[in-house]
C-alpha atoms as a PDB file:
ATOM      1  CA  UNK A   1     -18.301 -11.669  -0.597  1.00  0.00           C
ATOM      2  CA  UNK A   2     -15.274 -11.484  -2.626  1.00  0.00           C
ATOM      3  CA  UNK A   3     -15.254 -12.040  -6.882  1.00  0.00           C
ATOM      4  CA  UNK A   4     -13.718 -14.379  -8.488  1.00  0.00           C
ATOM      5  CA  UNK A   5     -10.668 -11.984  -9.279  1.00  0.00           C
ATOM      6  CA  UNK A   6     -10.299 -10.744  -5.537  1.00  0.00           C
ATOM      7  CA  UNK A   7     -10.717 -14.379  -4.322  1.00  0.00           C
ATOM      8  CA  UNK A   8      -7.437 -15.208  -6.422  1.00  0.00           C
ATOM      9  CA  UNK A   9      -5.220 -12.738  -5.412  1.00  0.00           C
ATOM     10  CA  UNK A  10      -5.771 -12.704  -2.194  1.00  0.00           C
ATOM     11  CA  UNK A  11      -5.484 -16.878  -2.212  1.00  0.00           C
ATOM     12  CA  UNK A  12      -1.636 -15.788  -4.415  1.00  0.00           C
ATOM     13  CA  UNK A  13      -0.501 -13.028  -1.441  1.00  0.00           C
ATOM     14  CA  UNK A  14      -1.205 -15.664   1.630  1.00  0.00           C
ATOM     15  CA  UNK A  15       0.518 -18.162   0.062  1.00  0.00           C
ATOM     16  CA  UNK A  16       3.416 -16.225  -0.126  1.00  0.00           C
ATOM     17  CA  UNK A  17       2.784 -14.516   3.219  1.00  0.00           C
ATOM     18  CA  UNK A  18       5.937 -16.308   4.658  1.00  0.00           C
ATOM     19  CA  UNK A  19       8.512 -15.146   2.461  1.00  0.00           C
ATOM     20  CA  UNK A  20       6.778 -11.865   1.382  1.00  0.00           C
ATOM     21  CA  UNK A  21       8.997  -9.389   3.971  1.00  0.00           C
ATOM     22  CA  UNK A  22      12.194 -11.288   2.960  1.00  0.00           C
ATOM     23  CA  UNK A  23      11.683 -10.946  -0.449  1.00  0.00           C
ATOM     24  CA  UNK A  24      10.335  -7.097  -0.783  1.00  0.00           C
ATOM     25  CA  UNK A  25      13.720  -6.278   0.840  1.00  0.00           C
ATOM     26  CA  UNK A  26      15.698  -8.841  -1.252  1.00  0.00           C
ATOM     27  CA  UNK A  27      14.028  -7.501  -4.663  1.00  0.00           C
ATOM     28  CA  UNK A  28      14.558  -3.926  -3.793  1.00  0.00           C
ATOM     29  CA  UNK A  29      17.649  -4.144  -1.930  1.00  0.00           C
ATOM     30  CA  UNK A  30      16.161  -2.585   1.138  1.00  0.00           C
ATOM     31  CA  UNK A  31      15.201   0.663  -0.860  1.00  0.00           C
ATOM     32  CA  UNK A  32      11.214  -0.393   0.276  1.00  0.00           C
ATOM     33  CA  UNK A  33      11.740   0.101   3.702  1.00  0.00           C
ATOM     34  CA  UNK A  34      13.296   4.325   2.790  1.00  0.00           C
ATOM     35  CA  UNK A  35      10.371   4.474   0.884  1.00  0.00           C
ATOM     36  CA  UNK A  36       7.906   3.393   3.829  1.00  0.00           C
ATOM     37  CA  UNK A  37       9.682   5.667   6.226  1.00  0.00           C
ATOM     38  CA  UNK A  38       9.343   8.675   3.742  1.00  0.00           C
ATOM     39  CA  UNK A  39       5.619   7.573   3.260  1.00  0.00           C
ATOM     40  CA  UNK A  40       5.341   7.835   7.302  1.00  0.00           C
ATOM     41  CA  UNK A  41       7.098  11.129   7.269  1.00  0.00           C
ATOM     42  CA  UNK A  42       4.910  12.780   5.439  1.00  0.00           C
ATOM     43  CA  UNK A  43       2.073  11.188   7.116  1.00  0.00           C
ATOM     44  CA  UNK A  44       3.132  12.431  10.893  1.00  0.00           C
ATOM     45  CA  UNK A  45       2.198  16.037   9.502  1.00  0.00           C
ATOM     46  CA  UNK A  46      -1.484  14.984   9.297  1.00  0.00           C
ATOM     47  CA  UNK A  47      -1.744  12.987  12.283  1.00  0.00           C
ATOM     48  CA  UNK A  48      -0.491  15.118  14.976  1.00  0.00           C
ATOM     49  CA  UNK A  49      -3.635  15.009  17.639  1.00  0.00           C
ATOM     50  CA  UNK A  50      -3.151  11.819  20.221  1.00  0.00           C
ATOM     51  CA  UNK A  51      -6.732  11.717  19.196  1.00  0.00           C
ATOM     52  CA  UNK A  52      -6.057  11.024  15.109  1.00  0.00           C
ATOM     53  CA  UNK A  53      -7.017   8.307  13.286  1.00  0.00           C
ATOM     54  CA  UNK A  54      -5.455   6.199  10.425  1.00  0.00           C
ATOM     55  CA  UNK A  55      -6.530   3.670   8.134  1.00  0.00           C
ATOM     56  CA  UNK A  56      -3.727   1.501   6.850  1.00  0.00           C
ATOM     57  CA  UNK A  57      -5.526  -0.497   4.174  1.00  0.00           C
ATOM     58  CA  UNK A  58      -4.198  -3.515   2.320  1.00  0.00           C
ATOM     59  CA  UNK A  59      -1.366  -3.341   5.227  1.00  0.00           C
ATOM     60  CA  UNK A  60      -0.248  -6.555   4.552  1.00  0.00           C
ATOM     61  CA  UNK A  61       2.722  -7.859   6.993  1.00  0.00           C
ATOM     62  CA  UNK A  62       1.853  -4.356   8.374  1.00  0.00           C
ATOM     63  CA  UNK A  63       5.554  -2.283   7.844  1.00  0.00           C
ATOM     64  CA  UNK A  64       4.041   0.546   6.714  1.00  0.00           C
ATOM     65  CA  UNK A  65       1.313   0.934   9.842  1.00  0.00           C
ATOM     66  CA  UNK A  66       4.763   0.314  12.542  1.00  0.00           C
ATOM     67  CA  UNK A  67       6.107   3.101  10.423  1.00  0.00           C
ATOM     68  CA  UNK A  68       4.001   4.996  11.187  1.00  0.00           C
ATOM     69  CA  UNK A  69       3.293   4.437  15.137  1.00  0.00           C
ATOM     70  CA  UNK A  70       7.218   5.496  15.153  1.00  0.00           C
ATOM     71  CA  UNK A  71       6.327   8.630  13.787  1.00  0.00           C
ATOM     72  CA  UNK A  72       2.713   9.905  14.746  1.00  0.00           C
ATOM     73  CA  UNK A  73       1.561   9.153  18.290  1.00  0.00           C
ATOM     74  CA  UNK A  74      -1.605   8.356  17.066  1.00  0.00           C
ATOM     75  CA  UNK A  75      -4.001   4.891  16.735  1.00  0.00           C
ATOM     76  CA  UNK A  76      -4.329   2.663  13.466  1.00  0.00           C
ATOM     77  CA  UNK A  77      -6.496   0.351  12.108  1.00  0.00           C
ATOM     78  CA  UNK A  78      -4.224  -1.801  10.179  1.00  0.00           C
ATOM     79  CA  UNK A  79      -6.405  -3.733   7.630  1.00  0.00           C
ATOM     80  CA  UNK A  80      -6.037  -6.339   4.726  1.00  0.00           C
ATOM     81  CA  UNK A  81      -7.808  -9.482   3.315  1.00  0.00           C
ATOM     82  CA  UNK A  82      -5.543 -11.778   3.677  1.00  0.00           C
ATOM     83  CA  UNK A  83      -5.412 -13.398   7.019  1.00  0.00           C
ATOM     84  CA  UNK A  84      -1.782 -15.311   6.858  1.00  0.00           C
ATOM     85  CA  UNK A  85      -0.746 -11.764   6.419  1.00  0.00           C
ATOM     86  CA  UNK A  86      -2.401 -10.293   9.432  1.00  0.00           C
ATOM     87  CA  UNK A  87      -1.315 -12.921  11.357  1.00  0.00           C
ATOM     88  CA  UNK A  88       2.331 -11.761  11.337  1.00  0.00           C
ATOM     89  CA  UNK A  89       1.264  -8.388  10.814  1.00  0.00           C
ATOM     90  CA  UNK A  90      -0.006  -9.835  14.640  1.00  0.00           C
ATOM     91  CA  UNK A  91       2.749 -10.743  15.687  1.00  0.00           C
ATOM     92  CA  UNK A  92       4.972  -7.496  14.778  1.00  0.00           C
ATOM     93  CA  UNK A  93       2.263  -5.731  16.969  1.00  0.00           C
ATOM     94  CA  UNK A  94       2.460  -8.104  19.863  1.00  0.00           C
ATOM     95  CA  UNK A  95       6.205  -8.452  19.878  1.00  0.00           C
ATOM     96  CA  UNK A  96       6.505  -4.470  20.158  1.00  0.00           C
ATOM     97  CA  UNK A  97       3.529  -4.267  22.530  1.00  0.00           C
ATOM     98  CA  UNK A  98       1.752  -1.861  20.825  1.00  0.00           C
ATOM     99  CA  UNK A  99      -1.328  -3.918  20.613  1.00  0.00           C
ATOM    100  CA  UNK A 100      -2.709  -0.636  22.610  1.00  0.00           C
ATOM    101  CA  UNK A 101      -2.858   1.558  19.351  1.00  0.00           C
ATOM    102  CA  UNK A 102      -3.114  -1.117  16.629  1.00  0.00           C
ATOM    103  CA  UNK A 103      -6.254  -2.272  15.820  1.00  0.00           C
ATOM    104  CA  UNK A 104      -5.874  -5.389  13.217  1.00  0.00           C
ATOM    105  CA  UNK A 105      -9.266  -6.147  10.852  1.00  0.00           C
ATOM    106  CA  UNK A 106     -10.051  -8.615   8.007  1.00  0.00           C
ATOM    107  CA  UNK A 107     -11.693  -7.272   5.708  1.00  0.00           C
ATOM    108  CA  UNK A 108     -12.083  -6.141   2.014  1.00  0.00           C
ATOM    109  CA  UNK A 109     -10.967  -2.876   0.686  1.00  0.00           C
ATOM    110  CA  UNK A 110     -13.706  -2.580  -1.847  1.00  0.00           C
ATOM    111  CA  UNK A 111     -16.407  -2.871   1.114  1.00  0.00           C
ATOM    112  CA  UNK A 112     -15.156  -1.130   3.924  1.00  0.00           C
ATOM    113  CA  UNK A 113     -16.968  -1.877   7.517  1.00  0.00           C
ATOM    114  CA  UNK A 114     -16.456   1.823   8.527  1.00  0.00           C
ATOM    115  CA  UNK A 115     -19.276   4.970   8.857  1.00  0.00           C
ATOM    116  CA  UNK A 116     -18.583   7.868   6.325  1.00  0.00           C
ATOM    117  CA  UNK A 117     -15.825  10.124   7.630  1.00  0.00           C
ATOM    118  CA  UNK A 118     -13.776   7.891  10.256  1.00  0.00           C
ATOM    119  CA  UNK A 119     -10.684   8.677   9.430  1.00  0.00           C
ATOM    120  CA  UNK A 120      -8.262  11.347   9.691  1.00  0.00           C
ATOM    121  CA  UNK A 121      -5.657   9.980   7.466  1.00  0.00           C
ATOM    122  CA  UNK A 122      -5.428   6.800   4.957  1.00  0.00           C
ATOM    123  CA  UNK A 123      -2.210   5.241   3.120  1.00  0.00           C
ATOM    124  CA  UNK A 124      -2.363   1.991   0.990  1.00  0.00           C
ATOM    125  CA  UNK A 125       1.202   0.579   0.394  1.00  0.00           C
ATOM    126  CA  UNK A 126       1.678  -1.121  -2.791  1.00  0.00           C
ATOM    127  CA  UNK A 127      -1.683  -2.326  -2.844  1.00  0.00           C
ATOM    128  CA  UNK A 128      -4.108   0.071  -4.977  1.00  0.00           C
ATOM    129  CA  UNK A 129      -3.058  -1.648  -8.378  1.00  0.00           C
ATOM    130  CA  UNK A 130      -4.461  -5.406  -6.983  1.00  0.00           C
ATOM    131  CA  UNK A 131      -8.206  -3.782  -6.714  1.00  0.00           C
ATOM    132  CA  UNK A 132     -10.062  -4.611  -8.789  1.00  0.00           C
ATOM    133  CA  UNK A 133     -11.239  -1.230  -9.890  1.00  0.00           C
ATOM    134  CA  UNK A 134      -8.561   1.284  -8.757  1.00  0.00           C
ATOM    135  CA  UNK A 135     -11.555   3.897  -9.431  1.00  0.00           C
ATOM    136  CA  UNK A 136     -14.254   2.449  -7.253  1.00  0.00           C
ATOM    137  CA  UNK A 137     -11.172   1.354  -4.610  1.00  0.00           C
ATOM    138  CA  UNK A 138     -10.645   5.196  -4.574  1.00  0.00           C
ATOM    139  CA  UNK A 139     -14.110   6.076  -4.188  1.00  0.00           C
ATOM    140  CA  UNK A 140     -14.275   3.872  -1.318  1.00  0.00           C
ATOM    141  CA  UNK A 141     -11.653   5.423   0.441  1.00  0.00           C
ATOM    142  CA  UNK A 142     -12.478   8.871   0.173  1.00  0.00           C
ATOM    143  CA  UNK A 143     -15.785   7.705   1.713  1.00  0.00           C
ATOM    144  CA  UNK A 144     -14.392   6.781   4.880  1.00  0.00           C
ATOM    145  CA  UNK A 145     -11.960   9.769   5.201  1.00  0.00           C
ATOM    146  CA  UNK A 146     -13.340  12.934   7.395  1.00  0.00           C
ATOM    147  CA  UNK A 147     -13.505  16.344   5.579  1.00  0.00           C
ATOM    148  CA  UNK A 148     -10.218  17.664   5.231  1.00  0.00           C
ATOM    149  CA  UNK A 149      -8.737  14.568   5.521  1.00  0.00           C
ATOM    150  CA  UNK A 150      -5.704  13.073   3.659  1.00  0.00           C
ATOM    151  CA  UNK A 151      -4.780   9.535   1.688  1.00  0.00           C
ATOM    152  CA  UNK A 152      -0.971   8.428   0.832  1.00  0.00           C
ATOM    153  CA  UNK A 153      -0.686   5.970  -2.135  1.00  0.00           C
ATOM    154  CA  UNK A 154       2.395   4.609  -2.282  1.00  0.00           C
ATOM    155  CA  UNK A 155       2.744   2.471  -5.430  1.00  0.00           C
ATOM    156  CA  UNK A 156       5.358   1.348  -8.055  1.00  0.00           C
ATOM    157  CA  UNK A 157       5.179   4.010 -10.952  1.00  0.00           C
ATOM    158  CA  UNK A 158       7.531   4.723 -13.701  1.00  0.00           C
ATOM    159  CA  UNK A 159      11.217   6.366 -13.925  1.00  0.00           C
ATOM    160  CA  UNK A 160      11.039   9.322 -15.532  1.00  0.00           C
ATOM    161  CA  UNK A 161      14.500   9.077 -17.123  1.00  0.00           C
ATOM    162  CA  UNK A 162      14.812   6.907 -20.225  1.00  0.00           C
ATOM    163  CA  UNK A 163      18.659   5.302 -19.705  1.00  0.00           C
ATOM    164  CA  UNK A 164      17.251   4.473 -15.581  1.00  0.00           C
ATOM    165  CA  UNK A 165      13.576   2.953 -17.071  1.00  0.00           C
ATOM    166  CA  UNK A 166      15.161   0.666 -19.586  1.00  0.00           C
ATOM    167  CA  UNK A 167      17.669  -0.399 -16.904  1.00  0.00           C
ATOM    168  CA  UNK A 168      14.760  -1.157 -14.300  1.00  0.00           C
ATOM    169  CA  UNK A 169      12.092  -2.646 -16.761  1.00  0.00           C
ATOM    170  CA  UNK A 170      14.719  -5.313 -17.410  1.00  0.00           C
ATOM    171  CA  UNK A 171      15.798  -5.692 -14.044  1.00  0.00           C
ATOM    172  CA  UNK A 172      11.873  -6.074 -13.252  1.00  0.00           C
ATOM    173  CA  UNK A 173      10.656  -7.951 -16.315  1.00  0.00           C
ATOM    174  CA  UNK A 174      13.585 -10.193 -16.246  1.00  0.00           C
ATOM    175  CA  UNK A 175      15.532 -10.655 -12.722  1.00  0.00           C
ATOM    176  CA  UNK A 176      12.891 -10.130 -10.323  1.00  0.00           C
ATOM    177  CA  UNK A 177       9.971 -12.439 -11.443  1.00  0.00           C
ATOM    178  CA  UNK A 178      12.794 -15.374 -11.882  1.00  0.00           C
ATOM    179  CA  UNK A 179      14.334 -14.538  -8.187  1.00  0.00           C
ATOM    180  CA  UNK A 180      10.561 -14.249  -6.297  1.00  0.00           C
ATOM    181  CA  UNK A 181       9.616 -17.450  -8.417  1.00  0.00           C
ATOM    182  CA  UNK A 182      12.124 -19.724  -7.231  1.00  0.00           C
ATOM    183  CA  UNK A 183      12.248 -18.010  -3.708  1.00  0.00           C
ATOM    184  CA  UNK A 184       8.756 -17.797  -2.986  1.00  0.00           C
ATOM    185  CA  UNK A 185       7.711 -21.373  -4.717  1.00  0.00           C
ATOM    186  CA  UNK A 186       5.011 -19.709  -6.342  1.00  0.00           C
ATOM    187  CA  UNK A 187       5.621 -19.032  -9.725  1.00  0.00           C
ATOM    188  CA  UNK A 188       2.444 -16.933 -10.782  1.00  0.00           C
ATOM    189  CA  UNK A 189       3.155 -14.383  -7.923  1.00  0.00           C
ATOM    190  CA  UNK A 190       5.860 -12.348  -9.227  1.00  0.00           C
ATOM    191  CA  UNK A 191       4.692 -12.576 -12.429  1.00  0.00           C
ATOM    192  CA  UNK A 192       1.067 -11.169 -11.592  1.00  0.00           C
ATOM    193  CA  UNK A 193       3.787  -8.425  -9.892  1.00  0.00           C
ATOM    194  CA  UNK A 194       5.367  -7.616 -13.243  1.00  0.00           C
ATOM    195  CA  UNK A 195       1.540  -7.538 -15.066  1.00  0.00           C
ATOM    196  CA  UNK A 196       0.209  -5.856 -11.974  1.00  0.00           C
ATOM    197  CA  UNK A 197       3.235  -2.535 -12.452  1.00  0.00           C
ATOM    198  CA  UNK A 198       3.015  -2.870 -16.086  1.00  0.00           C
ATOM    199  CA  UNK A 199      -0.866  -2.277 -16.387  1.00  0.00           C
ATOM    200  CA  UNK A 200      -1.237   0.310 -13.135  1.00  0.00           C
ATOM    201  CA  UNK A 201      -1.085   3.805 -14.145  1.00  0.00           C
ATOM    202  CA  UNK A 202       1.633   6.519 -14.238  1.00  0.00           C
ATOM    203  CA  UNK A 203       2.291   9.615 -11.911  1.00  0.00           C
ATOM    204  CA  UNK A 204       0.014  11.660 -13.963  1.00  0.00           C
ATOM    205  CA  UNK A 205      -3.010   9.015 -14.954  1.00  0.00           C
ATOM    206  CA  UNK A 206      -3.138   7.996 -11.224  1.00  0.00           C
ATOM    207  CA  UNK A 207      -3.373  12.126 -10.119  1.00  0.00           C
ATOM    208  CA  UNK A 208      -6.252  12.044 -12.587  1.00  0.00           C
ATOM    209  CA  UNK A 209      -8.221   8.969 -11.155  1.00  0.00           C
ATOM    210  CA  UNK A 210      -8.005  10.384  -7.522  1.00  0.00           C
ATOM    211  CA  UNK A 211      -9.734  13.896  -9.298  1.00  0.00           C
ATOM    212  CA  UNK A 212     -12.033  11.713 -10.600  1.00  0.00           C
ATOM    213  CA  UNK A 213     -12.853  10.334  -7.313  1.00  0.00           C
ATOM    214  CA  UNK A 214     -13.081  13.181  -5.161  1.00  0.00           C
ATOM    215  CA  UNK A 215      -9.785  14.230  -3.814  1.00  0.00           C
ATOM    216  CA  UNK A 216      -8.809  17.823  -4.270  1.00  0.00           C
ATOM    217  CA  UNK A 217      -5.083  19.307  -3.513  1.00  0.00           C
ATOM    218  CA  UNK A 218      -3.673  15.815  -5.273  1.00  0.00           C
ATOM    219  CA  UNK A 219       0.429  16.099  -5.718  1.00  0.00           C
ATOM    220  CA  UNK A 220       3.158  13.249  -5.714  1.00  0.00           C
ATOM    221  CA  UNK A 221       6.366  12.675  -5.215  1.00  0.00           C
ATOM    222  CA  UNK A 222       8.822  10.399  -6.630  1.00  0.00           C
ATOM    223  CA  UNK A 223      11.308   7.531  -4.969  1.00  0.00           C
ATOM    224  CA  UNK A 224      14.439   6.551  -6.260  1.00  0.00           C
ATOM    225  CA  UNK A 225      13.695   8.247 -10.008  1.00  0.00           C
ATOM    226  CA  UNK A 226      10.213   7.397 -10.298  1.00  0.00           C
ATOM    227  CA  UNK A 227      10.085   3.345  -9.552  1.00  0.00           C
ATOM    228  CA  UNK A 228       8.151   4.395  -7.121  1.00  0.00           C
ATOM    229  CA  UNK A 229       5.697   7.260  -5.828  1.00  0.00           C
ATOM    230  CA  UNK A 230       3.869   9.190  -2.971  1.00  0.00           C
ATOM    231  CA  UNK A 231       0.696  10.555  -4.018  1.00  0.00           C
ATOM    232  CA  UNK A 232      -1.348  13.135  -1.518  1.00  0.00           C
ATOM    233  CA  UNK A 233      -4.758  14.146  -1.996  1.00  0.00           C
ATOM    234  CA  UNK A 234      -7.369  15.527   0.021  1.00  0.00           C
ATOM    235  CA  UNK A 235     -11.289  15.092   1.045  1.00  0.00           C
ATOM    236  CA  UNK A 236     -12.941  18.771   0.787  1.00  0.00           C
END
């Protein structure tokens, strides 16, 4: 059963499940979908056996898991808790007719309905910071992952140069919660999005959880001067 907390957002991200594709490219002027595609890249390199499997978890819409079938010829289970979501997640999948290699699951990312070591890969999109414990999230993922296995977190971060991180901090403090607000009709959302970035933690504190939890061989990479970032670790 979901808390209180988890009950919320996920009530906030299918209300908005409509206009939530539209507006991730509006809001980041397409830059989301380079950074899925990069995400997917780097991905491919870990799922190369027709036999590999990935976990796309808190897939959302699921971008990031068609990404990836464009990439890795491989199988996914694409999963999230919110079921407007998966429903045109669904219908992306049907439409291309890969319903063959995409398995689609409800379920909670905090309590995973998967045996230790499943998986060969796992990559979360934008969706670490709305556990609610990014620590215990981790630790749940790196229990389903086999040995030697690898997760990609890609999550908003900050811009490591000072002129480009004032510019974007008012661009996302200021522009983008107004824009999503009136867009989306929900005017909490893209707030929570602003509190959500604001709170998460950097490059460096993030590297430092997934040590905490387990992973080994942990680097990252940054998009578009450090909004956002790619980070790699791996199950011993």
């Amino acid at each position: 059963m979901l808390s209180p907390q988890a009950s919320q957002i996920r009530q906030m991200f299918s209300s908005i499940a409509s206009r939530y594709d539209f507006l991730n490219h509006l809001l980041s002027f397409n830059i989301d979908r380079s950074w899925r595609r990069r995400t997917a890249s780097l991905v491919t390199d870990t799922l190369v056996d027709h036999q590999a499997l990935c976990l796309d978890l808190c897939c959302g819409t699921g971008d990031l898991t068609l990404e990836i079938i464009k990439q890795a010829p491989t199988k996914i289970v694409s999963a999230d808790f919110s079921h407007p979501m998966l429903k045109l997640n669904l219908e992306k999948v049907t439409r291309q007719q890969l319903d063959g290699r995409i398995l689609i699951l409800e379920t909670d990312a905090m309590h995973l309905p998967f045996r230790e070591n499943t998986f060969d890969a796992l990559t979360i999109a934008f969706g670490l910071r709305n556990l609610e414990s990014w620590s215990r999230g981790l630790k749940e993922m790196f229990r389903v992952l086999k040995p030697e296995g690898q997760i990609f977190i890609l999550e908003f971060s900050r811009p490591n140069n000072s002129f480009f991180n004032r510019a974007f901090q008012f661009y996302f403090l200021r522009v983008l919660p107004e824009i999503g607000s009136r867009i989306s009709r929900h005017r909490h959302a893209y707030r929570y999005l602003q509190d959500s970035v604001s709170q998460f933690p950097d490059q460096a504190r993030l590297s430092e959880l997934m040590l905490e939890s387990g992973f080994v061989k942990i680097s990252y990479e940054n998009l578009t001067g450090g909004i956002a970032a790619i980070h790699i670790g791996n199950k011993t």
